[in-house]
Protein backbone atom coordinates (compact mmCIF):
# COMPACT_ATOMS: atom_id res chain seq x y z
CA UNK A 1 -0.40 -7.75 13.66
CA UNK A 2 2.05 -5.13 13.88
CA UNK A 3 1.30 -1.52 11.88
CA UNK A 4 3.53 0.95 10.46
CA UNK A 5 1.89 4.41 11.49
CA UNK A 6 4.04 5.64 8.48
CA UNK A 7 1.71 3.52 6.01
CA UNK A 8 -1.46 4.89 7.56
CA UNK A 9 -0.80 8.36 6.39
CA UNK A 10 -1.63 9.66 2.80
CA UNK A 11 0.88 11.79 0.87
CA UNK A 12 -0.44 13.69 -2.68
CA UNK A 13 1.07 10.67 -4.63
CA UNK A 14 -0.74 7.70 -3.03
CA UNK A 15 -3.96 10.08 -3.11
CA UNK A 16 -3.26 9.17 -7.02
CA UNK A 17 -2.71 5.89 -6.64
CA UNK A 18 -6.43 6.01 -4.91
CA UNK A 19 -8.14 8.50 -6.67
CA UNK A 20 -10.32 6.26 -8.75
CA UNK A 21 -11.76 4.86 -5.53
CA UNK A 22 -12.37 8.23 -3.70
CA UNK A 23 -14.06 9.90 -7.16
CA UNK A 24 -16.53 6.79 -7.10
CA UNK A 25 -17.03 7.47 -3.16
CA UNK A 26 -17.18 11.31 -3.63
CA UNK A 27 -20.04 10.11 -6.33
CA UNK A 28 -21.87 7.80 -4.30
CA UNK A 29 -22.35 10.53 -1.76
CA UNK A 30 -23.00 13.21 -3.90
CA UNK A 31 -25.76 11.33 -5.50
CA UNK A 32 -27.10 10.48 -2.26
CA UNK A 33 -27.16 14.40 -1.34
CA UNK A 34 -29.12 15.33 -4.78
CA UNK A 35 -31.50 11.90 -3.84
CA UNK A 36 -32.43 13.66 -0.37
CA UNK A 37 -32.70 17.20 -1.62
CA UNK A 38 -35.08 16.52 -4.68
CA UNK A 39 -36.54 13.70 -2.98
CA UNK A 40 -38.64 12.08 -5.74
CA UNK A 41 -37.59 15.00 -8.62
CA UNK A 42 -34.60 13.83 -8.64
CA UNK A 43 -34.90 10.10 -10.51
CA UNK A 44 -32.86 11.70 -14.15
CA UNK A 45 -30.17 13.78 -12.26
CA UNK A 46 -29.69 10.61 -9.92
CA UNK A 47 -29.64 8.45 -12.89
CA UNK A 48 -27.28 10.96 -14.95
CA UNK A 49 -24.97 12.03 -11.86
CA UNK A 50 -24.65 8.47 -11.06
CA UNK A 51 -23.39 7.59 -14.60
CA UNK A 52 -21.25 10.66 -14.71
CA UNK A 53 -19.65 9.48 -11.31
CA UNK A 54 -18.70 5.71 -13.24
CA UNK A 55 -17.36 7.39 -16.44
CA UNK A 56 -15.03 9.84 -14.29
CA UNK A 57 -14.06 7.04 -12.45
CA UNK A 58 -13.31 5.24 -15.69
CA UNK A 59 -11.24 7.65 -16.74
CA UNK A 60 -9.07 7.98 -13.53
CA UNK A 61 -8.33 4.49 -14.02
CA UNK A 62 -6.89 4.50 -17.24
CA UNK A 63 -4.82 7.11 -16.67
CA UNK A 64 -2.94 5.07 -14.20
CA UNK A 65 -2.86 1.86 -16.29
CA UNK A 66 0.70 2.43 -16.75
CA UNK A 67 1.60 2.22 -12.98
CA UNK A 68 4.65 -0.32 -13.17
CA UNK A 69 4.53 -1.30 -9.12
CA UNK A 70 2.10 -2.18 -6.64
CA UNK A 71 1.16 0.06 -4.48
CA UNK A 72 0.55 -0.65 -0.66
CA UNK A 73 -2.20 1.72 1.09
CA UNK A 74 -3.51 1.49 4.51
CA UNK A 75 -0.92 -0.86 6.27
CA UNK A 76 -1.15 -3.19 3.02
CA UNK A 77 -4.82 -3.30 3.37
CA UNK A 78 -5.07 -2.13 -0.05
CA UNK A 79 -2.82 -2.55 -3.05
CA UNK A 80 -3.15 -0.97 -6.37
CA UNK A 81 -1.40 -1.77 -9.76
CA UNK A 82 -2.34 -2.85 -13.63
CA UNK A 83 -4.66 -5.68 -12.27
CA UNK A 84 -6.55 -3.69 -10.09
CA UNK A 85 -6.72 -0.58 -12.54
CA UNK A 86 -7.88 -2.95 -15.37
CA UNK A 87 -10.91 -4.47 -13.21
CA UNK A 88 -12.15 -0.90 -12.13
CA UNK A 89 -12.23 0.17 -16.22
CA UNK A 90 -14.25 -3.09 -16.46
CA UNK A 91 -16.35 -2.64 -12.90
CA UNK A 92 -17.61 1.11 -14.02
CA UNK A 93 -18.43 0.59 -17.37
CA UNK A 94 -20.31 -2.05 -16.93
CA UNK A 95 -22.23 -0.41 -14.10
CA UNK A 96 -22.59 2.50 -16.49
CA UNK A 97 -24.29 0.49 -19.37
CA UNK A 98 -26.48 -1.21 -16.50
CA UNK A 99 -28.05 1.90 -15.26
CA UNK A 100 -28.22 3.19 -19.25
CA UNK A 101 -29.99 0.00 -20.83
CA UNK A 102 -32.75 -0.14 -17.87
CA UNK A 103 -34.43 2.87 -17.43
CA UNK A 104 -37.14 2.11 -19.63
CA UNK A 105 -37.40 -1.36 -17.95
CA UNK A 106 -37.65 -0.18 -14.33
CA UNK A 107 -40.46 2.57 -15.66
CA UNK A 108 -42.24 -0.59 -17.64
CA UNK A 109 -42.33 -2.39 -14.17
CA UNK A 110 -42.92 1.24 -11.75
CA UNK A 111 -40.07 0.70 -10.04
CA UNK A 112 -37.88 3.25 -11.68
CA UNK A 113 -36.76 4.78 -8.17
CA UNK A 114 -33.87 6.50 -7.18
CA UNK A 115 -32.21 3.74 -5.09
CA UNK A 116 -31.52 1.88 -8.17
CA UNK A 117 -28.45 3.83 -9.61
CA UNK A 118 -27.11 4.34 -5.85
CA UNK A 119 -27.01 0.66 -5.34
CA UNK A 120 -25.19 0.00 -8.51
CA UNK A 121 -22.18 2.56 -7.09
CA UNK A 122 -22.06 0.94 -4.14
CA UNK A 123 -21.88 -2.33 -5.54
CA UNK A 124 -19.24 -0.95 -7.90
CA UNK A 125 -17.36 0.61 -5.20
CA UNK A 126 -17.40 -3.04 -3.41
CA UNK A 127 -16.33 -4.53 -6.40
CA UNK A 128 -12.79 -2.39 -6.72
CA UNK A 129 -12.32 -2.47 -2.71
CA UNK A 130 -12.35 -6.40 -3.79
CA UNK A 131 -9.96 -6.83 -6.26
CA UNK A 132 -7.49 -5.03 -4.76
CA UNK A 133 -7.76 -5.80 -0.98
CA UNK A 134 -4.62 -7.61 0.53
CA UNK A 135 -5.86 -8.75 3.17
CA UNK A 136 -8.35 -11.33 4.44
CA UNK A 137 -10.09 -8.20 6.57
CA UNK A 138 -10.39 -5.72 3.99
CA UNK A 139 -11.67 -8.47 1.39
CA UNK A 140 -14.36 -9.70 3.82
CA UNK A 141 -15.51 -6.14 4.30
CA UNK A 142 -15.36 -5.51 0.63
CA UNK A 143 -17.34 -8.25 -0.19
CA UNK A 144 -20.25 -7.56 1.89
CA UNK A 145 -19.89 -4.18 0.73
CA UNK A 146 -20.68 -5.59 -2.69
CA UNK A 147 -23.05 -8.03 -1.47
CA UNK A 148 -25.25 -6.44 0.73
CA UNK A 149 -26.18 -3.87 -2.34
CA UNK A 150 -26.80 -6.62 -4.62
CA UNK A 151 -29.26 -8.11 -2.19
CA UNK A 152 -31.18 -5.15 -2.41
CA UNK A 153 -30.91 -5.16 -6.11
CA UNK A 154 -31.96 -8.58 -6.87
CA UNK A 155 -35.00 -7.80 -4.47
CA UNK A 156 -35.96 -4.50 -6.33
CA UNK A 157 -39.37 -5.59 -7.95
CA UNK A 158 -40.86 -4.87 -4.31
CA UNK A 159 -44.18 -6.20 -4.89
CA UNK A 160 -43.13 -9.23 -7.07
CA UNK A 161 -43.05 -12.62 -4.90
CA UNK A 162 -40.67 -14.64 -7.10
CA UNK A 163 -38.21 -11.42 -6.86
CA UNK A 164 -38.66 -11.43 -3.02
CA UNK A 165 -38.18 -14.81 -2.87
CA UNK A 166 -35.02 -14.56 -5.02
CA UNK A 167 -33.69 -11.90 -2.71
CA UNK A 168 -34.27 -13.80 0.10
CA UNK A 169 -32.88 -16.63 -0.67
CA UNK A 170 -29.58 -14.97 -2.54
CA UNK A 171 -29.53 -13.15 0.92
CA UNK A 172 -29.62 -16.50 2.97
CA UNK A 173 -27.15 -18.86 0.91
CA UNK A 174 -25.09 -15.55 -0.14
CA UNK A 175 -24.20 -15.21 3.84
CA UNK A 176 -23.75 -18.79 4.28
CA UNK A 177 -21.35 -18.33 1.73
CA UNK A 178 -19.67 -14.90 2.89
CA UNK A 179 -19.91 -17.39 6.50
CA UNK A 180 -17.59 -20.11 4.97
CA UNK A 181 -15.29 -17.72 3.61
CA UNK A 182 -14.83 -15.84 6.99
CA UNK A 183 -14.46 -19.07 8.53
CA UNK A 184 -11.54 -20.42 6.83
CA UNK A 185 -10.08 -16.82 6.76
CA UNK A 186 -10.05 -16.98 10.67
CA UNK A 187 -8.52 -20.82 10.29
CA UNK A 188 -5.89 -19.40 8.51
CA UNK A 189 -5.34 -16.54 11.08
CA UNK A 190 -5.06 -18.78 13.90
CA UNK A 191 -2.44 -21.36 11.83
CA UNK A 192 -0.36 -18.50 10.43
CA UNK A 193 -1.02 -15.31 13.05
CA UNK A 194 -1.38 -13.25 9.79
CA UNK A 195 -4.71 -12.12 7.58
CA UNK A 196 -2.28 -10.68 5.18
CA UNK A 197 -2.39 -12.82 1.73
CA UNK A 198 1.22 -12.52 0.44
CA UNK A 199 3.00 -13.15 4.09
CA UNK A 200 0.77 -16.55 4.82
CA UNK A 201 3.20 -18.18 2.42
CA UNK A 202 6.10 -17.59 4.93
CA UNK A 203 3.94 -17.77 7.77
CA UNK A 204 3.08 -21.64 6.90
CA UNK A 205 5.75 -22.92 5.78
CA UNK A 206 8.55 -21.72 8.62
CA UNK A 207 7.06 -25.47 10.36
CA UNK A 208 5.19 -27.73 8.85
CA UNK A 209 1.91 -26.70 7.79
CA UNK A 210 -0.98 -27.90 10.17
CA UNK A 211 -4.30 -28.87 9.34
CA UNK A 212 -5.74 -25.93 10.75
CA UNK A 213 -4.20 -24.26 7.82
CA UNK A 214 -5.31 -26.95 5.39
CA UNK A 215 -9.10 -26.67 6.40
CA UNK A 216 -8.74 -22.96 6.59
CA UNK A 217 -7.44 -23.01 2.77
CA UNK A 218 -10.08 -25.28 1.53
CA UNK A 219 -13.19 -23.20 3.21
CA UNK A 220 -12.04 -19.87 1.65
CA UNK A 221 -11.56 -21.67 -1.57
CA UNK A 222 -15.10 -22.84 -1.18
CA UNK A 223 -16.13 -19.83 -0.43
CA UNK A 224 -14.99 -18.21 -3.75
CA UNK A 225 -16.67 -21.50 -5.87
CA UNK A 226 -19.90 -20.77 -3.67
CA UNK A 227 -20.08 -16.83 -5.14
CA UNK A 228 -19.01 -17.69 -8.69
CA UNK A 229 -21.63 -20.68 -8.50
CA UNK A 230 -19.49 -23.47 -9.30
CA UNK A 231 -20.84 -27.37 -8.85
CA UNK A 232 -22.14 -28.08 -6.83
CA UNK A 233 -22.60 -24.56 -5.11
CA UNK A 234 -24.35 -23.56 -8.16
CA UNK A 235 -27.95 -24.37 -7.22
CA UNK A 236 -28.85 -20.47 -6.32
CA UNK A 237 -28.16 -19.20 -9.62
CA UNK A 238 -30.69 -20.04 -11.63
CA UNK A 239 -33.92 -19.29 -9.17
CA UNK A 240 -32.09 -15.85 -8.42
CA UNK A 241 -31.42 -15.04 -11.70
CA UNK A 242 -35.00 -15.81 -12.80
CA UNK A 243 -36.95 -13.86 -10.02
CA UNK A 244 -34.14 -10.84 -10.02
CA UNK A 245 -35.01 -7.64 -12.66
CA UNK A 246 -33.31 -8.62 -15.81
CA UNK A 247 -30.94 -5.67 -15.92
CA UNK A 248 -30.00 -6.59 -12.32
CA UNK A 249 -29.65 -10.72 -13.89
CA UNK A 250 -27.23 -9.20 -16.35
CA UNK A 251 -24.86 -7.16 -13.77
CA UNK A 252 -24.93 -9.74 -11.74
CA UNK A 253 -23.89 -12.03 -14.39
CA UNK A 254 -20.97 -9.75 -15.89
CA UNK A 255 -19.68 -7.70 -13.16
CA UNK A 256 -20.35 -10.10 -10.17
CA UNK A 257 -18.32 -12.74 -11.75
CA UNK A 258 -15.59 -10.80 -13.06
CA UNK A 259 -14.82 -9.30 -9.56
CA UNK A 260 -15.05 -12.47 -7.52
CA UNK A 261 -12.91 -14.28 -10.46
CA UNK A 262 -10.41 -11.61 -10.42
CA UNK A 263 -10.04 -11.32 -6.55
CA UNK A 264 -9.86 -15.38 -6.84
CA UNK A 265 -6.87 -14.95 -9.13
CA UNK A 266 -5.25 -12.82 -6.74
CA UNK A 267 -6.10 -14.69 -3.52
CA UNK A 268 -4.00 -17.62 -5.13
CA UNK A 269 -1.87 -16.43 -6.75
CA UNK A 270 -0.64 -14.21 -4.12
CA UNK A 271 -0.85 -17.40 -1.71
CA UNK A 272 2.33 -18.52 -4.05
CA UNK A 273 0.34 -21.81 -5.68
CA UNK A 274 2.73 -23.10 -8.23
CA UNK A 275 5.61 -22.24 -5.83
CA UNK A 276 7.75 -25.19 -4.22
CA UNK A 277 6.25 -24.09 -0.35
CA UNK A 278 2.90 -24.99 -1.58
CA UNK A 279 3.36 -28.74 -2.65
CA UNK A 280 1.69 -29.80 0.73
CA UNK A 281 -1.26 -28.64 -0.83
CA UNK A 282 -1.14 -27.29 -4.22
CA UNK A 283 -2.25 -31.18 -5.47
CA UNK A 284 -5.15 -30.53 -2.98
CA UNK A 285 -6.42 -27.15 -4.40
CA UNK A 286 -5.56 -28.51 -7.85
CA UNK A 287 -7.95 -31.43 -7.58
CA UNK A 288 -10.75 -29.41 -6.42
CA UNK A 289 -10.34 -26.70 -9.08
CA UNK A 290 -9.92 -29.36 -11.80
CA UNK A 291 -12.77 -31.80 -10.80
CA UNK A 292 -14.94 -28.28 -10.13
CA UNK A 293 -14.35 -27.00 -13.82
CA UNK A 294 -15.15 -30.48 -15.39
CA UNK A 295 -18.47 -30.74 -13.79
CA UNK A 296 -19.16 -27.73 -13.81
CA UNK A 297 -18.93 -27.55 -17.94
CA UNK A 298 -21.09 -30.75 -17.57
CA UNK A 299 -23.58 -29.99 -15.14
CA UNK A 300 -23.85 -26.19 -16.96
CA UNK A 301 -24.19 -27.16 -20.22
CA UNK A 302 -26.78 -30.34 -19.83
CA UNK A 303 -29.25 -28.31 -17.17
CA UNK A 304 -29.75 -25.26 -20.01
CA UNK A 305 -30.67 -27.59 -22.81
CA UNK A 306 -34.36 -28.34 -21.54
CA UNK A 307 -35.05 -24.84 -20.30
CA UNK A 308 -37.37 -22.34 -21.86
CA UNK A 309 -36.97 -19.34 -20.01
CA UNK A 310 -34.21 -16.87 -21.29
CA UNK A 311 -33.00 -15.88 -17.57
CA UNK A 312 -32.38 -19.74 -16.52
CA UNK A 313 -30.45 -20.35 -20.02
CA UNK A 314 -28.32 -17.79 -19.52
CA UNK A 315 -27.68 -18.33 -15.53
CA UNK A 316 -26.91 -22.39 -16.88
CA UNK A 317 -24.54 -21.09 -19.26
CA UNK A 318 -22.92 -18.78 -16.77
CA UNK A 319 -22.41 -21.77 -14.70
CA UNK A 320 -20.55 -23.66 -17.89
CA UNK A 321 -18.87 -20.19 -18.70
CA UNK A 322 -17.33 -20.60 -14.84
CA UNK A 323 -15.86 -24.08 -15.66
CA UNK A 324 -14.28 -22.69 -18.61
CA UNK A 325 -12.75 -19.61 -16.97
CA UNK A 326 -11.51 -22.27 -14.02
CA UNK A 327 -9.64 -23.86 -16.85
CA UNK A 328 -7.97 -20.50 -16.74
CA UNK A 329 -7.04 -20.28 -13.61
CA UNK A 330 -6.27 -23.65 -13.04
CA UNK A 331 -3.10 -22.59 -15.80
CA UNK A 332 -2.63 -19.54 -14.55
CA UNK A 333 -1.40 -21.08 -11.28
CA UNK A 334 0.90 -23.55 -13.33
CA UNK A 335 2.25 -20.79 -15.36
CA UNK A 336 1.16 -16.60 -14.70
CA UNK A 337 2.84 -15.76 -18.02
CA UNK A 338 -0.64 -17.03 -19.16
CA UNK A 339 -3.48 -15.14 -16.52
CA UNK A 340 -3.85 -12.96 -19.82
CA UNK A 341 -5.64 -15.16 -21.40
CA UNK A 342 -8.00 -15.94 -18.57
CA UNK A 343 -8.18 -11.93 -18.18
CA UNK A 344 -9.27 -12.22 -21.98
CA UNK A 345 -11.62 -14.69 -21.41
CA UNK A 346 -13.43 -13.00 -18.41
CA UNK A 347 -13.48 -9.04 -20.46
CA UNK A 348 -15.38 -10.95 -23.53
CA UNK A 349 -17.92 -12.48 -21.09
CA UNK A 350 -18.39 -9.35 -19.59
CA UNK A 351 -19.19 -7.36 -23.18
CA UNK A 352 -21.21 -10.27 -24.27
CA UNK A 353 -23.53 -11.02 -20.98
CA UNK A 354 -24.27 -7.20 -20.88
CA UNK A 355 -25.28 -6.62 -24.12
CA UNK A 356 -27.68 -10.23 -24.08
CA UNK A 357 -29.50 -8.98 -20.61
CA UNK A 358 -29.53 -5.58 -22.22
CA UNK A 359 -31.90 -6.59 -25.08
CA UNK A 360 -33.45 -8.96 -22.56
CA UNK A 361 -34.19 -5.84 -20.81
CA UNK A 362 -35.79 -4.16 -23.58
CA UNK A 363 -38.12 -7.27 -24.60
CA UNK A 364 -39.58 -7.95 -21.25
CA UNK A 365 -42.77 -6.89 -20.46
CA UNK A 366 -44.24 -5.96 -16.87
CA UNK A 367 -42.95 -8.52 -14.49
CA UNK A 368 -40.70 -9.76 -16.64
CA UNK A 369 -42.80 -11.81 -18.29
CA UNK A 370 -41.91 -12.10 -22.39
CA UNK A 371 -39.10 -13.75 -22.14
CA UNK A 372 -39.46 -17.04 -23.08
CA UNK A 373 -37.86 -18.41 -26.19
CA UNK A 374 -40.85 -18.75 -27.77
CA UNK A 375 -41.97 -15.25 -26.94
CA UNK A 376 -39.12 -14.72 -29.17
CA UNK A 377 -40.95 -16.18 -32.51
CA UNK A 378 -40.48 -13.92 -35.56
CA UNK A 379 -38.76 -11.18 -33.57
CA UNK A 380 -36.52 -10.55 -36.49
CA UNK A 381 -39.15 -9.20 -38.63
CA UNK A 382 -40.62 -6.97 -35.70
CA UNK A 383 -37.28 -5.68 -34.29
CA UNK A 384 -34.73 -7.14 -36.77
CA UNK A 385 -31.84 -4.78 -34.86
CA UNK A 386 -32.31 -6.22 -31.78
CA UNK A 387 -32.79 -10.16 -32.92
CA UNK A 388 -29.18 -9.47 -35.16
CA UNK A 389 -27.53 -8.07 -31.99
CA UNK A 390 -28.73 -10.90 -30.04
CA UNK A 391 -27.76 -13.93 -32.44
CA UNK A 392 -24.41 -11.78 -32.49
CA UNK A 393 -23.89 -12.02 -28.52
CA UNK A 394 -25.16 -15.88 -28.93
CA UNK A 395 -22.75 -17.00 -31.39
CA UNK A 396 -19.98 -15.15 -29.13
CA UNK A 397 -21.20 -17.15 -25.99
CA UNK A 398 -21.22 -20.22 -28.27
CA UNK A 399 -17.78 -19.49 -29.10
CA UNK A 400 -18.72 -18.89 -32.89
CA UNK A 401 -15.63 -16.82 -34.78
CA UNK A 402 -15.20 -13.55 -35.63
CA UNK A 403 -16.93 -12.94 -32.65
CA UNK A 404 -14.63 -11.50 -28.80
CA UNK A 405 -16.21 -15.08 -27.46
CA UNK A 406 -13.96 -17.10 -30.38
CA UNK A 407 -10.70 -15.11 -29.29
CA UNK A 408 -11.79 -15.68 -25.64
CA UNK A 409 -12.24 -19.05 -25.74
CA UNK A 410 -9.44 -19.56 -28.34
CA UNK A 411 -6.93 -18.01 -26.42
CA UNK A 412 -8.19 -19.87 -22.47
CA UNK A 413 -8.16 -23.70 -24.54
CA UNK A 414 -4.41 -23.16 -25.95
CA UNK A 415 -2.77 -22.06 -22.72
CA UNK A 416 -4.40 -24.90 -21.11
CA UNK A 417 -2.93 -27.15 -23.99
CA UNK A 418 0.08 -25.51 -24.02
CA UNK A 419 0.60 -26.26 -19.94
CA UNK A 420 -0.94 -30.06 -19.80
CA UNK A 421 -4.21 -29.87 -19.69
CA UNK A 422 -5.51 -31.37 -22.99
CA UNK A 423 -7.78 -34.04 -21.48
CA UNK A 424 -9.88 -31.10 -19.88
CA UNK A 425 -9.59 -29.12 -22.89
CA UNK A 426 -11.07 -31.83 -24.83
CA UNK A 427 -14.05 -32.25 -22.52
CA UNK A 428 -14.82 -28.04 -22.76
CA UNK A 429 -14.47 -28.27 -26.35
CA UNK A 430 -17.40 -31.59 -26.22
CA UNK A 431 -19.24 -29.27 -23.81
CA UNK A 432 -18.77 -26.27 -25.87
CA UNK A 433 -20.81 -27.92 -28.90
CA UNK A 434 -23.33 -28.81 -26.64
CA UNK A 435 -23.84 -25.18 -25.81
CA UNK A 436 -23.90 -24.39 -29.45
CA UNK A 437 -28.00 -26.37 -29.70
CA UNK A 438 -29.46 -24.17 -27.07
CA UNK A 439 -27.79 -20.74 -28.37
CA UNK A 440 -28.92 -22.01 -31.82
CA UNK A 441 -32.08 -22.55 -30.54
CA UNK A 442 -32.97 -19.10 -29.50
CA UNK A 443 -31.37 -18.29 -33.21
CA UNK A 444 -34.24 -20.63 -34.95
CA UNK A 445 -37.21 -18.86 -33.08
CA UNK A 446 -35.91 -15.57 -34.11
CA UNK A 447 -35.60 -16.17 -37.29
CA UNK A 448 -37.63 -19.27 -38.48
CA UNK A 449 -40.82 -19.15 -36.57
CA UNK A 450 -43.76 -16.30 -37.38
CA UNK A 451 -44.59 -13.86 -35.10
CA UNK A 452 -47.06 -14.13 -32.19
CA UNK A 453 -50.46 -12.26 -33.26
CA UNK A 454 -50.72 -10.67 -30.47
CA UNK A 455 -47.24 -9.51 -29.75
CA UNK A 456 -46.37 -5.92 -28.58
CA UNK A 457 -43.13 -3.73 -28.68
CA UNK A 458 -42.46 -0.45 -27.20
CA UNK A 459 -39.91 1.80 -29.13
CA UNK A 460 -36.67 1.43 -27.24
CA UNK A 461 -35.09 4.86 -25.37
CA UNK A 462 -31.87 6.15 -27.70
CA UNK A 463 -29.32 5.71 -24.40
CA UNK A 464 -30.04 1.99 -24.59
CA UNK A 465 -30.04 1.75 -28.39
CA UNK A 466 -26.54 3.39 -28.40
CA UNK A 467 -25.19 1.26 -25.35
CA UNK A 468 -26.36 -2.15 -27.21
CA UNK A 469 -24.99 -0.53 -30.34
CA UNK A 470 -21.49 -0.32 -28.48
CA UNK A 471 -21.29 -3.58 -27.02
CA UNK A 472 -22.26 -5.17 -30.78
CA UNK A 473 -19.03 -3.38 -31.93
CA UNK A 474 -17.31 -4.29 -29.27
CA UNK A 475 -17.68 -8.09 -29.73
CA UNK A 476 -17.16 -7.81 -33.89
CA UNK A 477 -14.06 -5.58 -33.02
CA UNK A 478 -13.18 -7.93 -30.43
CA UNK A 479 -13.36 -10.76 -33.06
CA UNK A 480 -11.42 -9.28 -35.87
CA UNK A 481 -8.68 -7.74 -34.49
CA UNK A 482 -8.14 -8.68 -30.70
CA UNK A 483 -4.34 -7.23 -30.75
CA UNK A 484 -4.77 -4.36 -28.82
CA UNK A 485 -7.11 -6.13 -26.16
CA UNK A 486 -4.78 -9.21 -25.90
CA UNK A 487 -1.52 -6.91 -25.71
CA UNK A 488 -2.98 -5.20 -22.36
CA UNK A 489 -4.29 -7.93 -20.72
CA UNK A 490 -1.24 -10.34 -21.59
CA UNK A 491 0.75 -7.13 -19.35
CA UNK A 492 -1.48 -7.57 -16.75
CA UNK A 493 0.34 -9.58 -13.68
CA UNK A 494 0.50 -10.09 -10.04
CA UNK A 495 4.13 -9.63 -8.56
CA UNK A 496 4.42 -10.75 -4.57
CA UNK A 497 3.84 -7.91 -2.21
């Protein structure tokens, strides 16, 4: 691999281009620094500093929203435009509302340390290195960047067995995973003598494409349905999501997925699927992704209906949620004038799936234990706030109008009609009113069955009150007039670099 010296350097404009990334670093340090000064004084000007550090970060972001090119950094390591500028808006604030919905959580359970905010940077800081690497290198590194402070995350409740065990074996079938992807990444390396995404297109096609390249192809394509827990590499989810602190179950479900579904979108659409080169084996990815969203709508859909626990209906419907957004994808490679929609799809998930694991957060009790459905008997008359939030973010997942979920869903279905693929839009709508009896479900016990005697509630703190508050609004807004949301994700695309 040859590199330009010249792109190594940093003038005062590509510092722009990066600032968002080097405020969030600048953060994660600083709040390191105030961690070792204070030592154990510190928790609420770690938690604060930390949440400071996202918004800033936020707010860099948008203000370069309107970059029209791509940017190249580092040697094309790096490359920074709308797409990547949109995810880090969505990255932050979500790891914002995390660390602001679960302080009283982590004090319920003693485990309100310091590490927790610092972990949620770094994961955040993994998550934008991720969506806008360019390179198989620099997207391997980003990724365990991410990973590696999930881990830790999911593993948080240190004295908790089930939340070791879920740490452990995230850890384990996470690296097997992050293993597979590396794999085919070094496949593709040794078929194409490049680990830069856009130039592998050239690169494999100047001959005829080998099999090395083939197998290399399908292994990091694995790889990516192995993190967002497609079938049948979906069998993780549900244990982890069940043993890991709920606030942690809700990041993991929002942010996690939108960053590996948005660096998926780039990895293949960069590639140049949907491009004449790629015939040899666009029918071959095709076929994977389509037979990979049907079951796992199927497989999603069926496992939640039987479950009681709130963590394992939620991680089952994230799994049906991923064959819906692969319907997405799957016509965003026939036709990118579309990836807004899918970009849609995945910002309403994100809102939603917060504000659920946010209230989840607040109704747990120590160990999170509590949070069965029927734990949730008559909780409209004892919290009637929270149980209307709730049903609000359920009918949204269900796909219930006005709700952001409706438009989501709305807009994914009738691209995918519009570009061919009715028969698998039929089958998500079938699996979509399967989805509708377990949401519903949750609905009745709120709201049909009497309280538990012996139920107990502690008064929520006013920073998660106000951060469930936004979200609500967010999803009705979302629902009534999606204009402005749809105009700026239907400008979001990925040009070859």
């Amino acid at each position: 691999m040859n590199i330009n010296r010249e792109l190594l350097t940093l003038s005062y404009e590509q510092l722009q281009w990066l600032s968002p990334i080097a405020i969030l670093l600048v953060g994660v340090l600083f709040v390191i620094c105030v961690a070792s000064v204070f030592n154990r004084g510190s928790k609420q000007i770690t938690q604060w500093t930390s949440i400071l550090s996202l918004f800033v970060t936020t707010l860099s972001s948008y203000s370069l929203l309107d970059t029209a090119t791509p940017h190249l950094l580092f040697n094309g390591m790096l490359v920074l435009d709308k797409f990547s500028y949109f995810f880090f808006i969505v990255f932050n604030l979500s790891g914002a509302a995390t660390i602001l919905m679960s302080d009283r959580y982590l004090d319920l359970d003693e485990m309100n340390h310091i590490e927790f905010p610092i972990l949620i940077l770094f994961s955040v800081l993994g998550m934008m290195l991720l969506v806008s690497s360019a390179d198989l290198i620099s997207m391997f590194i980003s990724l365990e960047i991410m990973s590696l402070s999930v881990y830790s995350l999911v593993a948080f409740r240190r004295n908790d067995r089930l939340s070791n065990e879920s740490g452990l074996k995230y850890f384990i079938l996470g690296g097997a995973a992050s293993a597979i992807f590396l794999y085919g990444s070094a496949l593709i390396y040794g078929a194409t003598g490049s680990v830069r995404i856009s130039s592998m297109l050239t690169a494999a096609t100047v001959a005829q494409p080998s099999v090395l390249f083939a197998l290399g192809a399908v292994l990091v394509v694995v790889g990516f349905l192995f993190k967002i827990a497609a079938v049948p590499f979906h069998m993780w989810m549900p244990d982890v999501y069940e043993g890991a602190p709920a606030p942690v179950t809700g990041f993991m479900t929002a942010a996690l997925k939108a960053a590996m579904f948005a660096t998926f979108i780039r990895v293949l659409i960069q590639l140049g699927f949907g491009k004449p080169q790629w015939n040899a084996f666009q029918t071959s990815i095709y076929q994977i992704l389509w037979w990979s969203a049907l079951v796992t709508m199927l497989v999603g859909n069926l496992a939640a209906l039987p479950q009681n626990n709130l963590k394992r209906i939620f991680a089952y419907s994230s799994i049906a949620h991923t064959g819906y957004l692969l319907i997405g994808l799957i016509t965003a490679l026939k036709n990118q004038a579309v990836l807004g929609s899918t970009i849609l799809y995945l910002v309403s998930y994100v809102i939603t799936t917060i504000g659920a694991f946010g209230i989840l957060s607040l109704l747990a009790k120590k160990g999170d234990t509590g949070l069965n459905v029927h734990d949730l008997s008559g909780l409209s008359q004892r919290r009637p706030w929270l149980a209307a939030a709730l049903a609000l973010f359920l009918f949204s997942m269900a796909g219930i109008p006005p709700t952001a979920g409706f438009i989501a869903k709305y807009s994914v279905f009738y691209a995918a009609v519009e570009n061919g693929e009715i028969g698998l839009v039929i089958f998500a709508v079938l699996c979509s009113a399967i989805s509708v009896y377990y949401y519903l479900r949750v609905i009745v016990f709120m709201y049909m069955r009497n309280p538990a005697e012996q139920a107990t509630w502690r008064r929520p703190i006013l920073t998660a009150v106000v951060a469930i508050a936004v979200v609500a609004l967010l999803t009705i807004a979302l629902g009534f007039s999606p204009s402005s949301l749809i105009e700026a994700t239907g400008s979001l695309s990925l040009a070859q670099i």
